[in-house]
C-alpha atoms as a PDB file:
ATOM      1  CA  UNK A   1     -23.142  14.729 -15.310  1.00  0.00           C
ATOM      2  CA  UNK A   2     -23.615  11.422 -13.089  1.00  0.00           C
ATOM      3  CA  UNK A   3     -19.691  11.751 -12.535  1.00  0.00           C
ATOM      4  CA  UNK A   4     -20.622  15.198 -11.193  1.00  0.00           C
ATOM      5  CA  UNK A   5     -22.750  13.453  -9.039  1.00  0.00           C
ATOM      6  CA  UNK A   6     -20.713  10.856  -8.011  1.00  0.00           C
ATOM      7  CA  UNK A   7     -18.168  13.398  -6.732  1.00  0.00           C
ATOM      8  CA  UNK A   8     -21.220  15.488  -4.913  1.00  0.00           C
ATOM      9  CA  UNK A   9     -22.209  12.056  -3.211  1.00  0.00           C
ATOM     10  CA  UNK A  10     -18.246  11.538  -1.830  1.00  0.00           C
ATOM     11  CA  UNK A  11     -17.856  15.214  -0.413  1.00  0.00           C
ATOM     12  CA  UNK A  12     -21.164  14.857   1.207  1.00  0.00           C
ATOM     13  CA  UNK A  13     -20.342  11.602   3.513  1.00  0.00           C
ATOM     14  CA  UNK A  14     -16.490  11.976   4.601  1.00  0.00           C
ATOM     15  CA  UNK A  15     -16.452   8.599   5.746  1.00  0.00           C
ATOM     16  CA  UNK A  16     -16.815   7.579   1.942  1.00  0.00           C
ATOM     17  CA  UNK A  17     -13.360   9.089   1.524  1.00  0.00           C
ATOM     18  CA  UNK A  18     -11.762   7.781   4.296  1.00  0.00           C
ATOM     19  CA  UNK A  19     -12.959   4.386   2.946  1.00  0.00           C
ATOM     20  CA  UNK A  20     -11.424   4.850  -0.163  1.00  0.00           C
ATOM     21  CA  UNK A  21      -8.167   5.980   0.811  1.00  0.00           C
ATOM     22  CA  UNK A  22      -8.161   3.166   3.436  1.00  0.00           C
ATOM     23  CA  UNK A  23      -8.674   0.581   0.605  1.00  0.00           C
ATOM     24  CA  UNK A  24      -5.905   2.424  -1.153  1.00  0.00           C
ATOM     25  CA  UNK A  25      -3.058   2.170   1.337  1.00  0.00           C
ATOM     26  CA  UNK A  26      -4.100  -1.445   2.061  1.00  0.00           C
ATOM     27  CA  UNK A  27      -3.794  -2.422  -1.340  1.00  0.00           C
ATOM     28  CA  UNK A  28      -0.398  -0.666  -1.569  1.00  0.00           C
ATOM     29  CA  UNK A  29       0.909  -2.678   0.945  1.00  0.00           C
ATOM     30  CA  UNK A  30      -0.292  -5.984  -0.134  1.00  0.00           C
ATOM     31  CA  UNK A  31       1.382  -5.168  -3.766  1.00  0.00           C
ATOM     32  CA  UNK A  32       4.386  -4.090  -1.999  1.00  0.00           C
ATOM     33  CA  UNK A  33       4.910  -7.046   0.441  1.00  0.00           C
ATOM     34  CA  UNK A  34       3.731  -9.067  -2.819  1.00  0.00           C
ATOM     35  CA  UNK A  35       6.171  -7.793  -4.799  1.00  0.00           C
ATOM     36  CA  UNK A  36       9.002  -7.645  -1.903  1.00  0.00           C
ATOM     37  CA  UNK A  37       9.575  -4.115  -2.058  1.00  0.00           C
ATOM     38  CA  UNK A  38       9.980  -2.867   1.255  1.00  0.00           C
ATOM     39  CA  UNK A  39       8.478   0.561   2.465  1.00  0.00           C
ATOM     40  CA  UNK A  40       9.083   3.424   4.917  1.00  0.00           C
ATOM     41  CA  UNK A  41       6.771   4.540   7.744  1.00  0.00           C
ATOM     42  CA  UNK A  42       7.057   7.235  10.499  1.00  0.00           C
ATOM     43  CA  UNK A  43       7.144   5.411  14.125  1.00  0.00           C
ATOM     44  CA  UNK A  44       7.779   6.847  17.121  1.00  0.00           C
ATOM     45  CA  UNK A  45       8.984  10.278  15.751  1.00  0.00           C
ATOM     46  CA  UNK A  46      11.462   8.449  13.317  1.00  0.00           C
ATOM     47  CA  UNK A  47      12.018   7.312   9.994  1.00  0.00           C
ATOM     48  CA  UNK A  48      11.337   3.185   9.662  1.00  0.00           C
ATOM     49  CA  UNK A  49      11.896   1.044   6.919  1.00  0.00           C
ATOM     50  CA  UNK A  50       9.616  -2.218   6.885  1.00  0.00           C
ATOM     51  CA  UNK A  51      11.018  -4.801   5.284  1.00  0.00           C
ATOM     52  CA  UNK A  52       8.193  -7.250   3.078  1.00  0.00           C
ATOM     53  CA  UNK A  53       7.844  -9.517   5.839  1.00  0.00           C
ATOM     54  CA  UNK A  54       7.400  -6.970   8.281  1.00  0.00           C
ATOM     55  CA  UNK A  55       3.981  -5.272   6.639  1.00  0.00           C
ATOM     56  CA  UNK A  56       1.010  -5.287   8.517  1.00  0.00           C
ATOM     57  CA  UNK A  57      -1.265  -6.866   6.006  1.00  0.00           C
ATOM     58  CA  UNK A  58      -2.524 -10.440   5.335  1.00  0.00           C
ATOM     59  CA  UNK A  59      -2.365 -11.720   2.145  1.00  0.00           C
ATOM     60  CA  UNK A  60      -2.914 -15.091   2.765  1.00  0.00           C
ATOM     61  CA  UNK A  61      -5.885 -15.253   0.434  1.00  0.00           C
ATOM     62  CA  UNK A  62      -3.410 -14.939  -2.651  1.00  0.00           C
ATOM     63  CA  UNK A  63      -2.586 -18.171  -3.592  1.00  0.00           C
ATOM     64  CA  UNK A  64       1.158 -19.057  -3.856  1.00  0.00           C
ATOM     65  CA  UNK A  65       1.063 -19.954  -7.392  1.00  0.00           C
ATOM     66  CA  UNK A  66      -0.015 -16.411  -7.912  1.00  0.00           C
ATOM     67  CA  UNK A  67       2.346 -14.672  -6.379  1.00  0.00           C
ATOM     68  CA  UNK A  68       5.414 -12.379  -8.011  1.00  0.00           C
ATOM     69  CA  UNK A  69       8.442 -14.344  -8.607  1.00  0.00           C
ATOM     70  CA  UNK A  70      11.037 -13.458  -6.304  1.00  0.00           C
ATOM     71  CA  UNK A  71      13.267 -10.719  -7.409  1.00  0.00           C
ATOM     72  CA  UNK A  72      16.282  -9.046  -6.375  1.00  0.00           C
ATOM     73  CA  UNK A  73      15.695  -5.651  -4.897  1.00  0.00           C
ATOM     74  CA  UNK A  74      17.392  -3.069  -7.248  1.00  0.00           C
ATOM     75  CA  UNK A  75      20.721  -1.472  -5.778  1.00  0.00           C
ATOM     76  CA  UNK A  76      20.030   2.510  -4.542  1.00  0.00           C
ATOM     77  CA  UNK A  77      22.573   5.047  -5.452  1.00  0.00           C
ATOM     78  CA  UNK A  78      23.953   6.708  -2.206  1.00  0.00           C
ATOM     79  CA  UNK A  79      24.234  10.250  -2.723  1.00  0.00           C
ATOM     80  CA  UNK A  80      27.788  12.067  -1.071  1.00  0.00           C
END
């Protein structure tokens, strides 16, 4: 029951979801410039790909030592 309630307390205050997701995407993109996967975003009406170094987020506060080795991107198939 207290998840029940839980749930209740999130649909009541919007602003707790939007929190949530916000932490969400911002974690994403630290693990992805992290990990030094790139990622897409819509800009301007069209279809961008960031590369690691060019997301938005700071994660100066993870030390170097523990930080993801670097590591070849894997090679995409091209479809004809």
């Amino acid at each position: 029951m207290a998840n029940r309630e839980a749930l209740d307390r999130l649909f009541a205050d919007p602003g707790i979801g939007a929190e949530i997701g916000n932490r969400a995407v911002r974690q994403a993109l630290r693990e992805h410039k992290l990990l030094g996967h790139s990622i897409v975003v819509w800009k301007d009406g069209k279809v961008v790909h960031l590369s690691p170094e060019e997301i938005p987020v700071d994660v100066s506060d993870v030390p170097v030592a523990a930080r993801p080795a670097e590591a070849p991107a894997p090679e995409l198939e091209t479809v004809p």
